[in-house]
Protein backbone atom coordinates (compact mmCIF):
# COMPACT_ATOMS: atom_id res chain seq x y z
CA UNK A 1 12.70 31.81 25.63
CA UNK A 2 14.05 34.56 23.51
CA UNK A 3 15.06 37.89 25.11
CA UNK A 4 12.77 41.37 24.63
CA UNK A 5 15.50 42.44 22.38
CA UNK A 6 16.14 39.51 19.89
CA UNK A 7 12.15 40.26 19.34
CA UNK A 8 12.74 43.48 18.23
CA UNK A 9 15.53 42.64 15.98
CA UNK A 10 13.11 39.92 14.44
CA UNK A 11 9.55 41.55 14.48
CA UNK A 12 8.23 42.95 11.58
CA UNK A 13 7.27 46.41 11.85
CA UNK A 14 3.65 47.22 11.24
CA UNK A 15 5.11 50.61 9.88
CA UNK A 16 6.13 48.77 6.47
CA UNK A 17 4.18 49.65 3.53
CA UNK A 18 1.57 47.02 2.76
CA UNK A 19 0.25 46.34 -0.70
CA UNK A 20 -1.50 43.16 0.27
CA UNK A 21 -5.00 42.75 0.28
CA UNK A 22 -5.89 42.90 4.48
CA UNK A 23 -4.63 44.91 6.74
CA UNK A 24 -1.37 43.01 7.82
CA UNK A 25 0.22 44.45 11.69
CA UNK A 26 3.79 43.11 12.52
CA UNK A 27 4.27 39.49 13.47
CA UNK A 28 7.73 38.34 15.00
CA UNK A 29 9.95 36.17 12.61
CA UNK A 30 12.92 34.44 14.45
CA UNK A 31 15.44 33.51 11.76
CA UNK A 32 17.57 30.28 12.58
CA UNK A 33 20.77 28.25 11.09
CA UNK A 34 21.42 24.83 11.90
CA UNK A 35 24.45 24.40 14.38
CA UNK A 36 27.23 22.04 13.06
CA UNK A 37 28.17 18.90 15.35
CA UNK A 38 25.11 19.10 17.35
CA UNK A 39 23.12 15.93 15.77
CA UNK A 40 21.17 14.08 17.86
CA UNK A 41 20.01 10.52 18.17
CA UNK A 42 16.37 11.80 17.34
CA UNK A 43 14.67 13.34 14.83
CA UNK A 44 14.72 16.66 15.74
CA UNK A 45 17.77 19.27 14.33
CA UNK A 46 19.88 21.70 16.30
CA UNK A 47 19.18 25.42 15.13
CA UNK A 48 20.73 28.77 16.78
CA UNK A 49 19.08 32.19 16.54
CA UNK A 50 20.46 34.41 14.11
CA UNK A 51 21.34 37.41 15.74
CA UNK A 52 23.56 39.80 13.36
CA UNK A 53 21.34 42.72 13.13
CA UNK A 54 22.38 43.74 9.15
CA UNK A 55 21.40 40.41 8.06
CA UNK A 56 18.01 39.91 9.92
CA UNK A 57 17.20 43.57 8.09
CA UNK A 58 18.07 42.08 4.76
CA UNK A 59 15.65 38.92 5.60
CA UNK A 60 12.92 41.12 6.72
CA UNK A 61 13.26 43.08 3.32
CA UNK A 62 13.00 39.62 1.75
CA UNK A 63 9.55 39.10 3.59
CA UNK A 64 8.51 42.59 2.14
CA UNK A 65 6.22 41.34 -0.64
CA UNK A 66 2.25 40.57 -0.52
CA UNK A 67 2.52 36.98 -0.41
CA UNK A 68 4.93 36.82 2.43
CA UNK A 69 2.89 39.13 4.82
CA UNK A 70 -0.21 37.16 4.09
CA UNK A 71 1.41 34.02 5.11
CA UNK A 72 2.60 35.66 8.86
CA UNK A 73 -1.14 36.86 8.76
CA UNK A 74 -2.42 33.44 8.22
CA UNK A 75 0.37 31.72 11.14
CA UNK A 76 -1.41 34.50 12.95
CA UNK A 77 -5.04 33.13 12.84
CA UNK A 78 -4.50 29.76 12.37
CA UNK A 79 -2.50 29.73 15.93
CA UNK A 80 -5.03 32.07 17.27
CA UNK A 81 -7.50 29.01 16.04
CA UNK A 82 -5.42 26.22 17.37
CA UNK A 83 -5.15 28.25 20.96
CA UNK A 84 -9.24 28.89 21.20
CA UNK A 85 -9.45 24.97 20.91
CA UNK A 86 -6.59 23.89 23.70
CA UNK A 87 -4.88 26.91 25.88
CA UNK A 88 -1.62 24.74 25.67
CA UNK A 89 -1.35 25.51 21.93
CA UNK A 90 0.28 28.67 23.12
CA UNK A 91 2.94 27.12 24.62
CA UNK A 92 3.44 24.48 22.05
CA UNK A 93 3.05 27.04 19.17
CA UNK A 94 4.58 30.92 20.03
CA UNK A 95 3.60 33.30 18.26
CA UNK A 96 6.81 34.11 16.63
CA UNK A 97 7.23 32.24 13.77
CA UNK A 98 10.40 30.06 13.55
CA UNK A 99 12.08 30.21 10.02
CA UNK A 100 15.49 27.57 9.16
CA UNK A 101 17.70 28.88 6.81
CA UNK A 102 19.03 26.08 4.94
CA UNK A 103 20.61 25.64 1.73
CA UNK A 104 17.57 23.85 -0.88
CA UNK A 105 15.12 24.32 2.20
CA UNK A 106 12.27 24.04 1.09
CA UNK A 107 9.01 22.43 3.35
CA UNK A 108 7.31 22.75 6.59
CA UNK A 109 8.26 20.72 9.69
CA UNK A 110 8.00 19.54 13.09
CA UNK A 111 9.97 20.16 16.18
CA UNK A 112 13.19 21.11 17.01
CA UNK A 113 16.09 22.37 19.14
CA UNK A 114 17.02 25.72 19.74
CA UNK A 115 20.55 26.64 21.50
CA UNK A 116 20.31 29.57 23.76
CA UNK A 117 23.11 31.09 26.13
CA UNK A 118 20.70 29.10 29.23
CA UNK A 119 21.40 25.95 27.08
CA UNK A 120 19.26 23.64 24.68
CA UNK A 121 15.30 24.29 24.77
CA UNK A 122 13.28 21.73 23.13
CA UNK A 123 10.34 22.60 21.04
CA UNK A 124 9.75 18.49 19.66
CA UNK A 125 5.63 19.74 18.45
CA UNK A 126 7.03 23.51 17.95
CA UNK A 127 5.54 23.95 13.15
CA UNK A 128 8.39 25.93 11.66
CA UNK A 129 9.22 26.26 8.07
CA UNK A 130 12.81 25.42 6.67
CA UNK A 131 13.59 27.69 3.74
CA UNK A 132 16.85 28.26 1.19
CA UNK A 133 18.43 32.13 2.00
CA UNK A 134 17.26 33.12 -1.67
CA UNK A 135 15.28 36.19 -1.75
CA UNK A 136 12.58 34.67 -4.21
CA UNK A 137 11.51 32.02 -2.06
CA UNK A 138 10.68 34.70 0.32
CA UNK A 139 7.89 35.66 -1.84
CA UNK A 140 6.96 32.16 -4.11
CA UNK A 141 7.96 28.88 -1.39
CA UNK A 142 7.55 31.27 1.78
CA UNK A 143 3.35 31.02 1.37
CA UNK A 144 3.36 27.73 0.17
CA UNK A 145 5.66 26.00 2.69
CA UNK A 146 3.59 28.56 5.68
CA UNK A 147 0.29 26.37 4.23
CA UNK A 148 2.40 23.21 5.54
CA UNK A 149 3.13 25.22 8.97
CA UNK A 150 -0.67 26.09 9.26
CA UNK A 151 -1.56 22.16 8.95
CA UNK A 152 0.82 21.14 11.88
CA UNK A 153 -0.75 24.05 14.09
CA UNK A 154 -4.18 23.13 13.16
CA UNK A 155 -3.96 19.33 13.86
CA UNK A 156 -2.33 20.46 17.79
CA UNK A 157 1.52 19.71 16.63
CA UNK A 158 1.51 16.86 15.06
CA UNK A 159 3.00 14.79 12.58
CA UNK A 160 1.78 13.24 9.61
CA UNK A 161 2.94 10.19 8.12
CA UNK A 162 1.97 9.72 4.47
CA UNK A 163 1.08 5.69 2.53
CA UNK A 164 3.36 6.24 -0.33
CA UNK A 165 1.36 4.96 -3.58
CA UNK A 166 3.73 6.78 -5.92
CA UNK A 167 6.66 6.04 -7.63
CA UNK A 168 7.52 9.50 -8.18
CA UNK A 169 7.54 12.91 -5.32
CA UNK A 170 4.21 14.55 -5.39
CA UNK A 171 3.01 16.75 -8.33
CA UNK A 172 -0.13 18.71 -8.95
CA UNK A 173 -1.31 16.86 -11.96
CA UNK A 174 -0.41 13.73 -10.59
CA UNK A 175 -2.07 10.57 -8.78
CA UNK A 176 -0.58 10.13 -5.49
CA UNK A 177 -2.26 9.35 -1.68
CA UNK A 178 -4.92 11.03 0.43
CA UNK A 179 -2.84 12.92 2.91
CA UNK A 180 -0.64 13.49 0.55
CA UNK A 181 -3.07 15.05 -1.90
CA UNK A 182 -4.87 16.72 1.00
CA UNK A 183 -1.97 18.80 2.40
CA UNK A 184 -0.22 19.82 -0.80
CA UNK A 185 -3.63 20.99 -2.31
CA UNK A 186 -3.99 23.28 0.89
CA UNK A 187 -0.45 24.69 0.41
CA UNK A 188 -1.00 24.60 -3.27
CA UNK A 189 -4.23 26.69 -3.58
CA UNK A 190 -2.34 29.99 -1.43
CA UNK A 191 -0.12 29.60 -4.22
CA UNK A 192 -2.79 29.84 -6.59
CA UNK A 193 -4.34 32.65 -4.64
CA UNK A 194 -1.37 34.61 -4.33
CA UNK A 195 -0.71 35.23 -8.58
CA UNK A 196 -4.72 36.03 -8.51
CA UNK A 197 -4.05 39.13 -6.38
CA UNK A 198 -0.20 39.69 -7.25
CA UNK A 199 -0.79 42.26 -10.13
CA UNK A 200 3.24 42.84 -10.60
CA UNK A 201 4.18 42.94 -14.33
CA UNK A 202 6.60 40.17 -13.23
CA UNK A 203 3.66 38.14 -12.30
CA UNK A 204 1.27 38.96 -15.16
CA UNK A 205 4.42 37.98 -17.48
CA UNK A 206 4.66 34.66 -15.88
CA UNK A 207 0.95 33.43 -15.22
CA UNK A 208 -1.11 35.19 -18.27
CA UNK A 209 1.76 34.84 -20.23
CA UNK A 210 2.36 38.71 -21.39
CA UNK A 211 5.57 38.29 -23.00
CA UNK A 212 6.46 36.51 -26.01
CA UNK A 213 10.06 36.64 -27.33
CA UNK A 214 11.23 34.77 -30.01
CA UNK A 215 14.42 34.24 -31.65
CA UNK A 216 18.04 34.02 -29.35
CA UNK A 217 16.98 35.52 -26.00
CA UNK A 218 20.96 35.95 -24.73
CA UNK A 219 20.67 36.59 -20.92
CA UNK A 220 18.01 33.85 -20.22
CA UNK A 221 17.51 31.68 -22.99
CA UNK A 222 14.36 29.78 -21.43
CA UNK A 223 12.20 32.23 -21.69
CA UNK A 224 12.22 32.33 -25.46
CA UNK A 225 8.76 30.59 -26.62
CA UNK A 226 10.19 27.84 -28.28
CA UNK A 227 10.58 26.40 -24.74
CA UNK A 228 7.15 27.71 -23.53
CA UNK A 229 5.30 24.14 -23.20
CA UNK A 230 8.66 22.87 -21.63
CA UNK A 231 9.67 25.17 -18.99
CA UNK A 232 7.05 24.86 -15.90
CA UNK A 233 7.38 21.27 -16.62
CA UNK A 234 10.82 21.57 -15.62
CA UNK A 235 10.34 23.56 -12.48
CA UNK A 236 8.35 20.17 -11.26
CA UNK A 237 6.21 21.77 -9.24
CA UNK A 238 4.47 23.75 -12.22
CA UNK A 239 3.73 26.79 -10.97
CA UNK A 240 1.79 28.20 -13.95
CA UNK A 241 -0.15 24.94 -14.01
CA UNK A 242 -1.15 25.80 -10.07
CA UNK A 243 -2.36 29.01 -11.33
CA UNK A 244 -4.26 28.39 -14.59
CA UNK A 245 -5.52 24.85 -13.99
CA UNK A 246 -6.06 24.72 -10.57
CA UNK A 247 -8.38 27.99 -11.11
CA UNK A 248 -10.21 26.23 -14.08
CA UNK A 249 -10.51 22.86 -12.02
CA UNK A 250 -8.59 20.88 -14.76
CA UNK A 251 -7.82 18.41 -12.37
CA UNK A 252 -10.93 16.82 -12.10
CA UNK A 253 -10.30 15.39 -15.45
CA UNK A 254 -8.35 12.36 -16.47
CA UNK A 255 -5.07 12.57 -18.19
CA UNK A 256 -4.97 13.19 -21.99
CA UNK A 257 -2.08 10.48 -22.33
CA UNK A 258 -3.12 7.08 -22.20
CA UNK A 259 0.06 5.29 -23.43
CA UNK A 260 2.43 3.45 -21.49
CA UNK A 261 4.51 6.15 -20.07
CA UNK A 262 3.98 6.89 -16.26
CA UNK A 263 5.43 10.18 -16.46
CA UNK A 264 3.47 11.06 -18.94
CA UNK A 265 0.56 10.31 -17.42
CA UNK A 266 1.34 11.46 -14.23
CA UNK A 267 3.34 14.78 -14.93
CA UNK A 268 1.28 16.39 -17.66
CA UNK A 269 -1.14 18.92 -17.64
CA UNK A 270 -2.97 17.78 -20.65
CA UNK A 271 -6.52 16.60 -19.68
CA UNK A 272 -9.59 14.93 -21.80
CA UNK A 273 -12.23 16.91 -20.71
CA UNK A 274 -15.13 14.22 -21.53
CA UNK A 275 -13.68 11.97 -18.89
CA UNK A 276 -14.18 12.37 -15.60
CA UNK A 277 -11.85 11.21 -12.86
CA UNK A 278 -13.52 8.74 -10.30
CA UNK A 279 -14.12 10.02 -6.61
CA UNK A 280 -10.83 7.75 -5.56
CA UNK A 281 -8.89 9.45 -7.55
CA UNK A 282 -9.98 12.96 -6.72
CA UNK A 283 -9.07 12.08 -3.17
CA UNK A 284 -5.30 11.31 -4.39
CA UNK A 285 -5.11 14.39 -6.52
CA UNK A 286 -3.57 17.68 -4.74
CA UNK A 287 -4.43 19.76 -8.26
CA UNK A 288 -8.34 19.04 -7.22
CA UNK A 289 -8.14 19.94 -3.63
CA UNK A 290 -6.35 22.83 -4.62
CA UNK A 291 -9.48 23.89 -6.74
CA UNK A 292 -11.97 22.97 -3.56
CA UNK A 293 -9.76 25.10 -1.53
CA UNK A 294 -9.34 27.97 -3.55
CA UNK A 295 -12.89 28.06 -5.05
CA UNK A 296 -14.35 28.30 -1.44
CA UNK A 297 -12.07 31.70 -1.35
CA UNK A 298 -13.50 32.85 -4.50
CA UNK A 299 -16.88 31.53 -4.91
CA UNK A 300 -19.24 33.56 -6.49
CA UNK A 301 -20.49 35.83 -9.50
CA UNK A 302 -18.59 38.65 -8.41
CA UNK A 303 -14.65 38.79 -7.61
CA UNK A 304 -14.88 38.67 -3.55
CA UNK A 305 -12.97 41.83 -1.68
CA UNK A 306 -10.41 41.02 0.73
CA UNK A 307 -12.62 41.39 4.10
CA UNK A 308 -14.24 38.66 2.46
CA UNK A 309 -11.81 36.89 1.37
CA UNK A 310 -10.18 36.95 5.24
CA UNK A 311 -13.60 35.40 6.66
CA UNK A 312 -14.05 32.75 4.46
CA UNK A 313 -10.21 31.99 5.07
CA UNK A 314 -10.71 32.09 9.03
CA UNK A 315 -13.91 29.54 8.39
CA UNK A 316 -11.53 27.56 6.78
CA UNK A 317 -8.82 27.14 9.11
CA UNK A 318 -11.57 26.25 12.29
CA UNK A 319 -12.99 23.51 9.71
CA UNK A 320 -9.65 22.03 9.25
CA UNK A 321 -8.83 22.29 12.91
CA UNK A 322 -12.37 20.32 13.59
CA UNK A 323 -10.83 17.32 10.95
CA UNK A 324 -7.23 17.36 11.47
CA UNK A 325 -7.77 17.34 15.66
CA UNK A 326 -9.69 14.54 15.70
CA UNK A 327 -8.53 11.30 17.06
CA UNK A 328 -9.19 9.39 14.01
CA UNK A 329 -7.42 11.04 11.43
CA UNK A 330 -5.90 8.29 9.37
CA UNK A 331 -3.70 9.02 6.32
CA UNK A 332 -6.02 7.20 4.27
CA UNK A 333 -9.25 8.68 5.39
CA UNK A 334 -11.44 10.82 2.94
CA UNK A 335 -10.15 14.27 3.90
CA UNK A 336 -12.20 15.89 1.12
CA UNK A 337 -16.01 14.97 2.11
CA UNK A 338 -14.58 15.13 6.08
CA UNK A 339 -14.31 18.65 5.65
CA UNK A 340 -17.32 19.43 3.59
CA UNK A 341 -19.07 17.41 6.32
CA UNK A 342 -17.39 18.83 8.48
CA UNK A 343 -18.38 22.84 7.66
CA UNK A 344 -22.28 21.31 7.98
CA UNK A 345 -21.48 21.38 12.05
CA UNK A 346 -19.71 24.47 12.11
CA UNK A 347 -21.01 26.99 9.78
CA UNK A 348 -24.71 24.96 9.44
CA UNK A 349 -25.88 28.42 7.28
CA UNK A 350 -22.96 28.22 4.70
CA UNK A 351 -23.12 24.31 4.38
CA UNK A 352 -25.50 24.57 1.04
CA UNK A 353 -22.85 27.25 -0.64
CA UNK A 354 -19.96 24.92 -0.32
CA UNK A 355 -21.48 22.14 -0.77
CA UNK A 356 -22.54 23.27 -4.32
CA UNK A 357 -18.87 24.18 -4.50
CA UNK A 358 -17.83 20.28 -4.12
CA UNK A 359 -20.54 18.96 -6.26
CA UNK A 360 -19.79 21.59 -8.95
CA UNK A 361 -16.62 20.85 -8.99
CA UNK A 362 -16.40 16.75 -8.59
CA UNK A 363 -19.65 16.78 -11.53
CA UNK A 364 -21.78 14.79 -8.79
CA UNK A 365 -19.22 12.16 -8.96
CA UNK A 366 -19.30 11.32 -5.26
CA UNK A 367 -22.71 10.48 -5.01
CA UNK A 368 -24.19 9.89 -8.75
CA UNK A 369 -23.38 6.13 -10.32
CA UNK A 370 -24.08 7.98 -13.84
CA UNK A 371 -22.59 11.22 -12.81
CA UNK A 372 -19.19 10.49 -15.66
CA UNK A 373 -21.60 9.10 -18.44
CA UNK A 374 -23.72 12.11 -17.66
CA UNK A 375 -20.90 14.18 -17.75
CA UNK A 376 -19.00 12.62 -20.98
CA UNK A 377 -22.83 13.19 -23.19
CA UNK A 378 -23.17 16.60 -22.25
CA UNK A 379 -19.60 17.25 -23.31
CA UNK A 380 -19.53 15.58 -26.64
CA UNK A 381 -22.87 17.08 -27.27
CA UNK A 382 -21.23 20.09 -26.91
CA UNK A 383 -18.46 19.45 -29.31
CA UNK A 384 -21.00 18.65 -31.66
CA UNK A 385 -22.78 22.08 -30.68
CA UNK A 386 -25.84 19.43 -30.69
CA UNK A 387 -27.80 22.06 -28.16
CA UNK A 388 -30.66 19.70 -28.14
CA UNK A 389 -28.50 17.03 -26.94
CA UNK A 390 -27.32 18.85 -23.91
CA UNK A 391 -30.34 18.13 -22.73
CA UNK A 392 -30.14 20.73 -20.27
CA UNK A 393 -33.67 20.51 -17.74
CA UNK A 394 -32.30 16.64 -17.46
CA UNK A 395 -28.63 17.89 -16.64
CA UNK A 396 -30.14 20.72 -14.23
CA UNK A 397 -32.80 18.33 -12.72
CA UNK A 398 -29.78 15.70 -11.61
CA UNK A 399 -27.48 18.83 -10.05
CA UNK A 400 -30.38 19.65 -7.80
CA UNK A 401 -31.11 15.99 -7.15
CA UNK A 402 -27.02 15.51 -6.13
CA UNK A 403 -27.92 18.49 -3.75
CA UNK A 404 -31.34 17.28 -2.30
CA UNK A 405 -29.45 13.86 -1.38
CA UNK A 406 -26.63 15.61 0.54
CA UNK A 407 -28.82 17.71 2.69
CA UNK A 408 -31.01 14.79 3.30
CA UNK A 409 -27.90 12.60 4.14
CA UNK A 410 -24.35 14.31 4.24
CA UNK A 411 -23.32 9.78 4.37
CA UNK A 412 -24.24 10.13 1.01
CA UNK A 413 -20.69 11.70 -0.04
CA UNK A 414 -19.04 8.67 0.80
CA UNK A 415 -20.77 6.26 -0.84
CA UNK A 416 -18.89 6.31 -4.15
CA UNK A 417 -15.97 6.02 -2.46
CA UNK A 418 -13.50 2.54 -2.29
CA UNK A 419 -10.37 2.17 0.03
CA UNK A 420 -6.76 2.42 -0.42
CA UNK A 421 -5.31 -0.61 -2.02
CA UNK A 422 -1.05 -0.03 -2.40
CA UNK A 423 0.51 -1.81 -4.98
CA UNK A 424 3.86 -2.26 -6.52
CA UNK A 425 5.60 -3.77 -9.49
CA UNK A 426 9.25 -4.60 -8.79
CA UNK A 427 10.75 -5.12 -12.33
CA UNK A 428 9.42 -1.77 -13.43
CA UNK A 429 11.68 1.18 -12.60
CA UNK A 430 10.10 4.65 -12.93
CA UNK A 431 13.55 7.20 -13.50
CA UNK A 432 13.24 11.19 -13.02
CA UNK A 433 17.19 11.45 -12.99
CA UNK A 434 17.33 14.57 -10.85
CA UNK A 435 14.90 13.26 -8.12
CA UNK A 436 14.73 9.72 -7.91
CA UNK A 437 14.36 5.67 -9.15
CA UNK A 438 11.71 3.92 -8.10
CA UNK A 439 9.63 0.99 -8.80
CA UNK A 440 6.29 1.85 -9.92
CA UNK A 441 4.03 2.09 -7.57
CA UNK A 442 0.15 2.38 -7.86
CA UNK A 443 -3.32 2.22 -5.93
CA UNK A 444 -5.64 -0.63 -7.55
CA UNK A 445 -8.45 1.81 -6.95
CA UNK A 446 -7.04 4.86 -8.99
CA UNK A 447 -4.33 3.46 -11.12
CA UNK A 448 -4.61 5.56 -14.81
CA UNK A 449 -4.86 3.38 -17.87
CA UNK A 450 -1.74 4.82 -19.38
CA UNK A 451 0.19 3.31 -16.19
CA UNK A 452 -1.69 0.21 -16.29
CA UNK A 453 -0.26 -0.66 -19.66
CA UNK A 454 3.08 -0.27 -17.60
CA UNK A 455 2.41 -4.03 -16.06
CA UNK A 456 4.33 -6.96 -17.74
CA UNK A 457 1.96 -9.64 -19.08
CA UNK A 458 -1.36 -7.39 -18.62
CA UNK A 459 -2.98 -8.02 -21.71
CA UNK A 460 -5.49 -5.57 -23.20
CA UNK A 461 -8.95 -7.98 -21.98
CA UNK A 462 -7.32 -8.00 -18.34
CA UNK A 463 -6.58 -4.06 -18.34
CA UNK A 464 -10.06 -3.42 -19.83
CA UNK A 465 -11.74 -5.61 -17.35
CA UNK A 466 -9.60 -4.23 -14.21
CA UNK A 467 -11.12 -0.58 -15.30
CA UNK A 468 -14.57 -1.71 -16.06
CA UNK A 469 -14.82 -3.25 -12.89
CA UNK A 470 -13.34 -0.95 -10.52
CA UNK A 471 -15.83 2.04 -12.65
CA UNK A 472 -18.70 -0.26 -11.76
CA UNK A 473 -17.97 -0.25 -7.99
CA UNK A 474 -14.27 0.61 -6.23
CA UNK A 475 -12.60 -2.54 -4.78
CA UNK A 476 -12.84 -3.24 -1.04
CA UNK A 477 -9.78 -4.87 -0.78
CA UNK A 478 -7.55 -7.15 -2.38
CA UNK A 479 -9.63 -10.39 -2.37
CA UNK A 480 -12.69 -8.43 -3.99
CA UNK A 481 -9.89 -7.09 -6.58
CA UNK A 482 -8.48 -10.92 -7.30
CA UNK A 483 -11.97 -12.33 -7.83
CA UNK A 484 -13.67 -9.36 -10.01
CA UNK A 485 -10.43 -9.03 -12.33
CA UNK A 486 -9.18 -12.84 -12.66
CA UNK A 487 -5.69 -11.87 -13.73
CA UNK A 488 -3.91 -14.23 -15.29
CA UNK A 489 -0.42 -16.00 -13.38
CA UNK A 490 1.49 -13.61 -15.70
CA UNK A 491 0.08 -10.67 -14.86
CA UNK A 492 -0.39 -11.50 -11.12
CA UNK A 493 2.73 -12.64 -10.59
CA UNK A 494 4.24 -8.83 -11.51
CA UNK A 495 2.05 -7.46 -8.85
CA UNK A 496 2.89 -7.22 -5.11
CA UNK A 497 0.36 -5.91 -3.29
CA UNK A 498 1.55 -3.60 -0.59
CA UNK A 499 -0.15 -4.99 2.69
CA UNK A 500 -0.97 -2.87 5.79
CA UNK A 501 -2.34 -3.86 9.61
């Protein structure tokens, strides 16, 4: 174990001015770099403490910002949860947090070795968080990747192994997997929390877009706003679009762009508000767990204070522990209802709040056949400004109904929803020329029309039918999907279905 004095080097003093919202006391931060030549035949990477005492101060000034100290505040309690369920979680998780400095780093992970002057300890279910030695990542990637850390601790150290369904890395407007979805949305929404209660100008500039310069902008020619609509596309991970729409629940929404262009579909942020998404594909989509997560921070008419804020956070992390601890949790399990289920158990008093959170923000889609038709009139009507049409006392009587059903049977969240179906289509290659080349890749269940029109020899009867029937009921497998859509031996033949035990 590390000595007394390497702890002092690396713990942050609770003497450091604190403009974040809680109360934040020092937490010990043990800063590592791999160690050349020491691969192993496993999985797990070679690290060795950094020990230089100038350049441990400069990292610690690095971790000087509000989002950094709220993510060692959140480690904090999330071990503290992960130790009141099993005593060996202290052990397996110490309560300094690890941090890899490596070039690009940018993710949370699982075990490791650490070289010592006693020799090689072994810490194979040990969360730590591999980051680039870039000062902003200490205060934008540093919360999000700690989200990633804070799963692994919750779930008792261990790994998780997503179905890949995508032909393209994860993105918040996108259509991807469950687990997938599931644990970017959780690291997602403390990004989205973070710019809510970072009131820099820096961050004002960037997320409620303050500045506006036009014409040549000579030291960073970006920022001019003739590449506005372009530039958070190009960061991939869209951070503005994890602010703004992930706070307005865009997400739930299907994509605007219904051509054949997958990355169209899949990578913009435009949405048609009068279509829903259906429950599959809210499961798949880390921009709409993002907005469960983060509403159930912020719920309410008035802007919650931090001491609130902190509760509702620690509720949150013993929920998750309660799902992601328990012996069946599958990647392709419904991680969304689990956990509102889930809160029912633990917290039986708050149950009704967030459950209105879910079905506010889903539009009753889990549990209400009519809930997108319902849905689509009222918005159209609106359009319109047809008030009459709203019809209002029918649209308030079928919320309350969605709620009355829940409470009566918490089941009922589940029965809207189909399983995982992978698919691929081999001669179609899907190209994002700094990332990757793939083939496309798709669930039957929540494959987008726009991507659909992607298949060779899908003709417009067979792609209308394919949606019509899985918006009726999802498939149960790929049998049910063969029967109710009768492709044709065109279209079939473009489709391999990715089989699982």
């Amino acid at each position: 174990m590390m000595s007394a004095a390497v702890l002092a080097i690396c713990g942050l003093s609770s003497a450091t001015p604190c403009q974040s919202p809680v109360r934040t006391p020092g937490y010990p931060v043990v800063f590592m770099v791999p160690v050349a030549g020491m691969e192993s035949g496993d999985s797990l990477e070679t690290f060795a403490i950094v020990d230089d005492s100038a350049r441990v101060g400069t990292l610690l000034g690095w971790l000087d910002n509000p989002p950094a100290r709220w993510a060692l505040d959140l480690y904090d309690r999330a071990r503290a949860v992960a130790i009141a369920r099993d005593s060996a979680a202290a052990h397996r998780q110490p309560a300094a947090y690890y941090v890899a400095l490596v070039p690009g780093g940018n993710h949370g992970d699982l075990g490791f070795r650490l070289r010592t002057e006693a020799g090689i300890e072994e810490h194979p279910r040990t969360a730590f968080i591999r980051l680039g030695p870039d000062e902003w990542r200490f205060s934008t990637t540093f919360l999000h990747e700690t989200g990633h850390v804070v799963t692994h601790v919750l779930a008792g150290g261990r790994r998780f192994d997503a179905r890949p369904m995508a032909a393209i890395p994860h993105s918040t407007a996108a259509l991807t997997d469950r687990q997938t979805a599931f644990h970017e949305g959780f690291a997602i929404h403390l990004e989205t929390f973070a710019a809510r209660l970072d009131t820099s100008t820096s961050s004002r500039n960037r997320y409620d877009h303050w500045q506006m310069p036009f014409g040549r902008v000579e030291q960073a020619p970006r920022v001019s706003e003739y590449y506005h609509a372009l530039v958070d596309l190009l960061s991939f991970s869209q951070n503005v679009a994890r602010y703004r729409q992930v706070a307005d629940n865009a997400f739930a929404f299907r994509s605007a762009f219904t051509g054949a262009d997958y990355l169209r579909v899949q990578l913009e942020r435009a949405r048609d508000f009068a279509e829903l998404r259906n429950a599959d594909q809210m499961l798949q989509s880390e921009g709409f767990y993002a907005s469960f997560f983060y509403s159930i921070l912020f719920r309410g008419i008035r802007p919650p204070g931090p001491d609130t804020i902190r509760q509702r956070q620690n509720h949150l992390l013993e929920v998750l522990a309660d799902v992601l601890d328990a012996p069946d949790a599958a990647s392709n399990r419904p991680w969304l209802t689990d956990i509102v289920r889930a809160w029912q158990v633990r917290y039986p008093a708050e149950f009704p709040e967030i459950l209105d959170v879910f079905l506010d923000l889903s539009h009753g889609e889990f549990v209400d056949d009519a809930a997108r038709a319902t849905w689509k009139s009222a918005y159209l009507a609106g359009l319109r400004l047809d008030m009459p049409a709203l019809n209002l006392d029918v649209l308030e009587t079928r919320r309350q109904s969605w709620r009355d059903r829940v409470l009566a049977d918490p089941a009922t969240l589940d029965r809207r929803i189909g399983p995982e179906l992978p698919c691929s289509v081999p001669s179609v290659r899907i190209k994002l020329a700094e990332l990757s080349d793939q083939p496309l890749q798709f669930d039957l269940n929540t494959v987008q029309e726009g991507v659909l029109r992607l298949v060779p020899g899908l003709t417009e009867v067979e792609r209308s039918r394919w949606l019509a029937q899985r918006d009726r009921t999802p498939f149960t497998g790929y049998a049910d999907f063969e029967r109710r859509v009768d492709l044709g031996r065109g279209s079939r033949s473009a489709l391999r279905f990715v089989r699982t035990p």
